[in-house]
Protein backbone atom coordinates (compact mmCIF):
# COMPACT_ATOMS: atom_id res chain seq x y z
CA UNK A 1 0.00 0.00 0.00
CA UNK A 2 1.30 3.77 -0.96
CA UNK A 3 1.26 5.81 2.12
CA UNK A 4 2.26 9.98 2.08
CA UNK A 5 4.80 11.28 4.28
CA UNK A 6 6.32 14.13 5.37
CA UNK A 7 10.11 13.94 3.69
CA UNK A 8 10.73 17.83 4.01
CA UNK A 9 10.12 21.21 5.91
CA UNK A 10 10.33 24.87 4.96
CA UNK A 11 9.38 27.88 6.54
CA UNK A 12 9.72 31.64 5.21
CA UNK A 13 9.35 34.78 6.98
CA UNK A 14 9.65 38.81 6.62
CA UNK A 15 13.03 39.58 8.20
CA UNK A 16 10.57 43.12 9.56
CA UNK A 17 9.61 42.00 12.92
CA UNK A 18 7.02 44.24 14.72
CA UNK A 19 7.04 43.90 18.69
CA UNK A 20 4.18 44.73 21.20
CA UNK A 21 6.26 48.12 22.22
CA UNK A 22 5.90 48.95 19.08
CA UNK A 23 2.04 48.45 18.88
CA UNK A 24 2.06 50.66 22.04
CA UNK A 25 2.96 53.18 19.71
CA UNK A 26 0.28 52.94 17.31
CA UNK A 27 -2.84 51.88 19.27
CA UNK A 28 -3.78 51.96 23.07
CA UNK A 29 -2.45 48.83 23.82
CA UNK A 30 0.73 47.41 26.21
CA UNK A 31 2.59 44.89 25.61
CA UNK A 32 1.30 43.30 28.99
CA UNK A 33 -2.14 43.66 27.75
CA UNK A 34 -1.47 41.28 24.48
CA UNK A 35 0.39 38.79 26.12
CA UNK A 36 -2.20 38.25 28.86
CA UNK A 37 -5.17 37.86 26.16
CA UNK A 38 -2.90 35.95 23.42
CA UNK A 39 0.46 34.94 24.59
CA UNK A 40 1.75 37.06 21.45
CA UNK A 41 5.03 38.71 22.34
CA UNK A 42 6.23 39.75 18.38
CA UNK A 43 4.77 39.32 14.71
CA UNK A 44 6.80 39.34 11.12
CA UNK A 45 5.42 41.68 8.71
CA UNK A 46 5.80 42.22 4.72
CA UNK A 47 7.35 45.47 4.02
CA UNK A 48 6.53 47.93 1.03
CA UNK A 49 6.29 45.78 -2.14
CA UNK A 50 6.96 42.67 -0.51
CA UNK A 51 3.93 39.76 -0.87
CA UNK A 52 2.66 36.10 0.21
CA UNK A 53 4.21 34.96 -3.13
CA UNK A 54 7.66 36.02 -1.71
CA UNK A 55 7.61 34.22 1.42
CA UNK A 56 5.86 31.00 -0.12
CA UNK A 57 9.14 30.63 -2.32
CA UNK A 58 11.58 30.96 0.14
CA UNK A 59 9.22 28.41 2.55
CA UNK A 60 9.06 26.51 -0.21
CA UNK A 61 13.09 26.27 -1.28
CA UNK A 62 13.46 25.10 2.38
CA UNK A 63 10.89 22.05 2.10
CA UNK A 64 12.76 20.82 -1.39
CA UNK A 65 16.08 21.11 0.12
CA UNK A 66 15.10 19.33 3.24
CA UNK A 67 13.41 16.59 1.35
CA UNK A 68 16.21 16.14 -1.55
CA UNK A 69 12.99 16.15 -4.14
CA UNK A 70 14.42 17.57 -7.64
CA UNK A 71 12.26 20.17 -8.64
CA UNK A 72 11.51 18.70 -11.50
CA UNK A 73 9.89 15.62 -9.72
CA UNK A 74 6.90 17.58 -8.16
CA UNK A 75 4.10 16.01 -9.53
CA UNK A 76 1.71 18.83 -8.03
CA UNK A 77 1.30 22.13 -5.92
CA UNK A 78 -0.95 23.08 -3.58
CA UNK A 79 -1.11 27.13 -1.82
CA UNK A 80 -3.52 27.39 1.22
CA UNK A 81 -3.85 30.84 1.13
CA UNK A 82 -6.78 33.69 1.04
CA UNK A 83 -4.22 36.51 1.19
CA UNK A 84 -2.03 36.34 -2.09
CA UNK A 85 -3.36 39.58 -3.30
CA UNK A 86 -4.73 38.04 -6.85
CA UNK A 87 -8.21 37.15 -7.65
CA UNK A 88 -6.32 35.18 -10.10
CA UNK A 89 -3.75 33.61 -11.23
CA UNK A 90 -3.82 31.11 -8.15
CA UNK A 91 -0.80 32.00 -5.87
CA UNK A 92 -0.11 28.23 -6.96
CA UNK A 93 0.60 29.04 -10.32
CA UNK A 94 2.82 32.21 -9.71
CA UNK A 95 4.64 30.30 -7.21
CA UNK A 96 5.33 27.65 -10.14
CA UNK A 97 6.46 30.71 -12.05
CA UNK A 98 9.31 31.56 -9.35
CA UNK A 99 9.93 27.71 -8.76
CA UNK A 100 10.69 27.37 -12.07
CA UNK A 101 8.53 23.94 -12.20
CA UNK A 102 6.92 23.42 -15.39
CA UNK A 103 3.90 21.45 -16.71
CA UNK A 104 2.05 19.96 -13.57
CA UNK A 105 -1.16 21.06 -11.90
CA UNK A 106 -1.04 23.83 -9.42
CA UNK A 107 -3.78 25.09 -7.37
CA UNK A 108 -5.07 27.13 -4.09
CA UNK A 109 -7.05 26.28 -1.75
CA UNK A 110 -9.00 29.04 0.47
CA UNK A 111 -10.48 27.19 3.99
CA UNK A 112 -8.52 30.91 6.11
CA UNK A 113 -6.61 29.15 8.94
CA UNK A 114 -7.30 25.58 8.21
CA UNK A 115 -6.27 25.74 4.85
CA UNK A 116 -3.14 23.80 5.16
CA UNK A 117 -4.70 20.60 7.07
CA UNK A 118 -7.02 20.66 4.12
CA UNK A 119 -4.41 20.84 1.77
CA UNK A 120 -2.45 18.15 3.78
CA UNK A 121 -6.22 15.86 3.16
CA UNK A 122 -6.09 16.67 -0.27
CA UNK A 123 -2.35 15.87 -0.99
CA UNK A 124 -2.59 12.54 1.16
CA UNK A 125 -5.37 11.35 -1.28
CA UNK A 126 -3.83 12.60 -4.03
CA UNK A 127 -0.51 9.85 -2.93
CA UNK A 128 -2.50 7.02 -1.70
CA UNK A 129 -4.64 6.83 -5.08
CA UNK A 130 -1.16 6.77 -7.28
CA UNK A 131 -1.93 10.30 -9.10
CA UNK A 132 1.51 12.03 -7.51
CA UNK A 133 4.56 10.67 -6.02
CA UNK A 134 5.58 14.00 -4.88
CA UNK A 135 3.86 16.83 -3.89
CA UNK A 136 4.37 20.60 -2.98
CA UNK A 137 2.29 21.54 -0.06
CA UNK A 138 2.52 25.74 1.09
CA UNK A 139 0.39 27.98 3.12
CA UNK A 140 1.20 31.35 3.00
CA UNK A 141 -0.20 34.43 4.10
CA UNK A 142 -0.06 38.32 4.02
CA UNK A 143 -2.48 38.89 6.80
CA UNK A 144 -0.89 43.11 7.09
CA UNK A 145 -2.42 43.67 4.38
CA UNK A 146 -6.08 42.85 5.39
CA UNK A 147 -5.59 44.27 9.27
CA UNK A 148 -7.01 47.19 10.20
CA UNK A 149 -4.11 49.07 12.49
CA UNK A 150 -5.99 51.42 14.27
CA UNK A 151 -8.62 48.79 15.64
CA UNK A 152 -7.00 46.99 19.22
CA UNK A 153 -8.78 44.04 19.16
CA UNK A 154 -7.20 42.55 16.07
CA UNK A 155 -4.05 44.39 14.64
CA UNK A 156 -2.25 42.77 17.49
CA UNK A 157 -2.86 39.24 16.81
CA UNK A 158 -1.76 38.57 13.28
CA UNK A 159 1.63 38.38 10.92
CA UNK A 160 2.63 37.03 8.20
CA UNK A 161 4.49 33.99 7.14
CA UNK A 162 4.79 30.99 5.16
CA UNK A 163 5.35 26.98 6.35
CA UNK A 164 5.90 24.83 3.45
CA UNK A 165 5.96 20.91 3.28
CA UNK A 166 6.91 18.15 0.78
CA UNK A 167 4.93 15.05 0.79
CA UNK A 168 6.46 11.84 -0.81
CA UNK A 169 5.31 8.53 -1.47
CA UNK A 170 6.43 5.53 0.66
CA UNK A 171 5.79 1.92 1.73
CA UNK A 172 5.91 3.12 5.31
CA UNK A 173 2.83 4.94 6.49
CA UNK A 174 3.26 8.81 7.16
CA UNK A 175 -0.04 10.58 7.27
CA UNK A 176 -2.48 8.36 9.39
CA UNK A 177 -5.40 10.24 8.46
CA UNK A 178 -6.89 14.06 8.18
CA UNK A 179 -10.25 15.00 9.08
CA UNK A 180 -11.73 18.27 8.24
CA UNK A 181 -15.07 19.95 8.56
CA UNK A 182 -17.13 23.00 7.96
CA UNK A 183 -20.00 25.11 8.93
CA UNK A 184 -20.88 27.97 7.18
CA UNK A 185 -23.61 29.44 9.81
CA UNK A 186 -21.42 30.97 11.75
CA UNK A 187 -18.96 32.82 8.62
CA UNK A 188 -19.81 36.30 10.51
CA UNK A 189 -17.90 35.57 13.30
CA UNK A 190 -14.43 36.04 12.00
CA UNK A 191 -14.07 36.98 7.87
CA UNK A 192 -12.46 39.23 5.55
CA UNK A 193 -14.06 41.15 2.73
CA UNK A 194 -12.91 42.19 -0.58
CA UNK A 195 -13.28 44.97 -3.03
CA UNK A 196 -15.61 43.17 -5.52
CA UNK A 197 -19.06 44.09 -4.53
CA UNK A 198 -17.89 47.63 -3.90
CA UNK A 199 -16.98 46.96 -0.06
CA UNK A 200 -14.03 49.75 1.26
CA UNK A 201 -13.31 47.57 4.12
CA UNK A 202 -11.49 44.76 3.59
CA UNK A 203 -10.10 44.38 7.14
CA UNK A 204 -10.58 41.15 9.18
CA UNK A 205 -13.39 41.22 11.51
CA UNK A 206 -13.77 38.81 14.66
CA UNK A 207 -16.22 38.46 17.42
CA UNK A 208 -13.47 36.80 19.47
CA UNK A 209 -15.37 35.78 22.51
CA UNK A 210 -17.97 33.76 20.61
CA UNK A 211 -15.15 32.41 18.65
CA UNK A 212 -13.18 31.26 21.59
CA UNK A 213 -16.04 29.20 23.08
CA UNK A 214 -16.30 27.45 19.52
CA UNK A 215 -12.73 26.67 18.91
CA UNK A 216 -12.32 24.99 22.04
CA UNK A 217 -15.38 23.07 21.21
CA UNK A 218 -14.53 22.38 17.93
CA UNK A 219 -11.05 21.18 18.51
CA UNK A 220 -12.09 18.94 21.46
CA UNK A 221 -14.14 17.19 19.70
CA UNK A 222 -11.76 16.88 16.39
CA UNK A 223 -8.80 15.33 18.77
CA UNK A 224 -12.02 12.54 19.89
CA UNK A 225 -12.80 12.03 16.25
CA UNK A 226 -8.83 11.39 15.36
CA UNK A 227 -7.77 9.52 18.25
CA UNK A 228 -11.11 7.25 17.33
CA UNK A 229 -10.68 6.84 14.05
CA UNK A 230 -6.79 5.62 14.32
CA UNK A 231 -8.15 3.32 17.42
CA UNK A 232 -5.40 5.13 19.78
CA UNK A 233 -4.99 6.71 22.96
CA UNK A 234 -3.40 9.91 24.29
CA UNK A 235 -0.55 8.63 25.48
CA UNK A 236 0.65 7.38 21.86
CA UNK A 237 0.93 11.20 20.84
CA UNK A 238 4.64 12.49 21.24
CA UNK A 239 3.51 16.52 20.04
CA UNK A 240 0.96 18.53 19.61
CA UNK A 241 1.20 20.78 16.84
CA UNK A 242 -1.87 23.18 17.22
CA UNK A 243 -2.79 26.52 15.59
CA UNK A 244 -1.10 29.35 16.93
CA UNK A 245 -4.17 31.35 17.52
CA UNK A 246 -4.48 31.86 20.89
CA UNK A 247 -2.31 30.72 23.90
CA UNK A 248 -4.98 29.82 26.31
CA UNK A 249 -6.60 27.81 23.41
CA UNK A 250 -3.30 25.74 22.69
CA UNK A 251 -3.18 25.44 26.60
CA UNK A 252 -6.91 24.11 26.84
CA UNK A 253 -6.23 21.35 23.80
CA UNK A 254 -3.05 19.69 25.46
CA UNK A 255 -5.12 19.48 29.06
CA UNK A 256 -7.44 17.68 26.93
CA UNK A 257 -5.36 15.12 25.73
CA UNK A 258 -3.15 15.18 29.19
CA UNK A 259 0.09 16.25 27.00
CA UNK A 260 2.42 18.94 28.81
CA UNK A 261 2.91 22.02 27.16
CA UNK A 262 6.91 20.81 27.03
CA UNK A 263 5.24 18.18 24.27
CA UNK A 264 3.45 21.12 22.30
CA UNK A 265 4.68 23.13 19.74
CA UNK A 266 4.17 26.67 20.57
CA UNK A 267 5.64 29.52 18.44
CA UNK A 268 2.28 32.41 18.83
CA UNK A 269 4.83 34.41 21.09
CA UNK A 270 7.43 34.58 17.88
CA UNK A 271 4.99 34.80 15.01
CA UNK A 272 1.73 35.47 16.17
CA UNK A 273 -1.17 34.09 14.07
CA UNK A 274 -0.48 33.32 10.55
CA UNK A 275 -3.44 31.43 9.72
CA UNK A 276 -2.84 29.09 6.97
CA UNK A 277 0.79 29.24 7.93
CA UNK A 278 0.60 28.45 11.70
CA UNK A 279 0.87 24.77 11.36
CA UNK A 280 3.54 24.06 8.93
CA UNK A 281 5.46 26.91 10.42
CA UNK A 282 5.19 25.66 14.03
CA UNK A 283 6.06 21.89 12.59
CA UNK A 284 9.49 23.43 10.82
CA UNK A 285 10.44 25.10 13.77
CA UNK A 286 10.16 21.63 15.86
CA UNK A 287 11.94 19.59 12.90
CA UNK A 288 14.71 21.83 12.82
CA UNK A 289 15.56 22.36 17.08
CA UNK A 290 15.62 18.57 16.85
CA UNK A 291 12.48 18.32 18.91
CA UNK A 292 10.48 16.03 16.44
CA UNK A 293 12.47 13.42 15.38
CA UNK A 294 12.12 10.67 12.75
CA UNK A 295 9.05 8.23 13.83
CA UNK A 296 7.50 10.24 16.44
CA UNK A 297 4.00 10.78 16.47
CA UNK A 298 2.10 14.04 16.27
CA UNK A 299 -1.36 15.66 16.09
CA UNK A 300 -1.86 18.92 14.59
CA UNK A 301 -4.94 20.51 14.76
CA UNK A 302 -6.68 23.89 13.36
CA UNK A 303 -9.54 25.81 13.62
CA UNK A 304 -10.72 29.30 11.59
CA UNK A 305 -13.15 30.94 9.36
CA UNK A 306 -15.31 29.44 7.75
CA UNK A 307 -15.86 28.21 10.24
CA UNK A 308 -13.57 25.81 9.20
CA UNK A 309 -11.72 22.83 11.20
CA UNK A 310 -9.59 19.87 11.24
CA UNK A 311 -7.08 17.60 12.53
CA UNK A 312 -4.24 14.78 11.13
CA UNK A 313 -2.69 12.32 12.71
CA UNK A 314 1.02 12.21 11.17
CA UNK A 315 4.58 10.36 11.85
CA UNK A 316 7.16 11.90 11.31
């Protein structure tokens, strides 16, 4: 049987780095203030000229190197983004274009912070059923460019970044499974607009305490569903690898599956939310300190507009 796993990791960031001190400059706001509510201590931001696209390459770069995939063996790429800044072409296909990969499908996918576990479900079908051998996974986003800097409750939660993953085929099973869900009934409480039905503001808009309540539900019941599914236990799960949305959400999902934070990946205080991004970012960092080794097992889970949610079981 063809399994998909994880053979490389890439992450790419804006080398601008704004801190809470200097939020304090902009908005009323204090650095204690952010990192009580969000455990978010700094943020990378695109400068002047600079977009998603630009990151995603560099992210992307890092996964082929890591994996030793030829870029000419890709068989397809996938972008989990809703920030790119193009109606069209897909960031997919311009990242192609910088790649220099020719003459294999490319295309986004737009699910806001879960896009890259759906990506991951879509790649991991995409292996097992024999279509692609190797295969380009990136979530990028340039969420400066749809925040609103004069409005507290959001401009300090979000930068920008891109986490990038190759996906290979192999005898040995990699991705155990991915689960991902929707529910469109409650799209007003976090959501972006854009300038096509004559909207001016495009800025992100969240009802954070309702959203809270949801996520934890959500992802409680998505770590139930995955453990179920793969007929495990908690204590079979070396890392968590959650969204970096909120710190007292990442907290609440390891006390649910009795992990210690020193078994979670947590990197909200370095890059604050980067929806799409979070995930493979968070899972680079861990790859490269040497904290997730080479057959351990971890669950990554996400949650975001939409709404939109999932979880997958992976070894590494």
């Amino acid at each position: 049987m063809t399994y998909a796993r994880i053979t490389g990791t890439g992450s790419g960031l804006p080398e601008k780095v704004l801190t809470n001190n200097d939020l304090e400059k902009i908005v009323e706001t204090t650095d204690q203030w952010i990192m009580e509510r969000s455990g978010i201590k700094k943020r990378h931001i695109l400068t002047e000229g600079q977009t998603a696209i630009d990151i995603a390459e560099i992210a992307a770069n890092n996964a082929l190197e890591a994996a030793g995939v030829p870029k000419n063996e890709i068989d397809l790429i996938v972008v989990a983004t809703f920030s790119s800044g193009y109606y069209f072409p897909s960031a997919a296909c311009m990242l192609q274009q910088r790649l220099g990969i020719k003459d294999c499908p490319a295309f986004d996918v737009s699910a806001a912070c879960s896009g890259f576990i759906y990506g991951l479900n879509i790649a991991n079908q995409y292996i097992k059923s024999g279509t692609a051998k190797n295969i380009l996974l990136v979530a990028t986003e340039a969420l400066s460019q749809v925040t609103d800097w004069t409005d507290r409750s959001t401009c300090v939660l979000f930068g920008d970044g891109a986490g990038a993953v190759v996906l290979s085929a192999d005898s040995v099973p990699g991705i155990r499974s991915a689960h991902i869900h929707a529910d469109g009934n409650y799209n007003e409480l976090l959501y972006a607009k854009n300038h096509m039905y004559g909207s001016e503001d495009h800025f992100t808009k969240m009802r954070g305490n309702e959203l809270f309540k949801l996520a934890v539900n959500k992802l409680s019941g998505i770590v139930k569903e995955t453990l179920a599914h793969n007929n495990i236990d908690n204590s079979e799960i070396d890392w968590l690898v959650p969204h970096q949305a909120n710190l007292r959400i990442i907290q609440a999902a390891a006390k649910k599956i009795n992990l210690p934070m020193e078994r979670v990946i947590v990197t909200i205080a370095e890059h604050g939310n980067t929806s799409a991004a979070a995930v493979p970012l968070a899972l680079d960092v861990g790859v490269r300190d040497g904290r997730i080794k080479r057959g351990d097992t971890m669950l990554m889970e996400v949650f975001g507009g939409g709404l939109t949610w999932g979880s997958a079981l992976v070894d590494y």
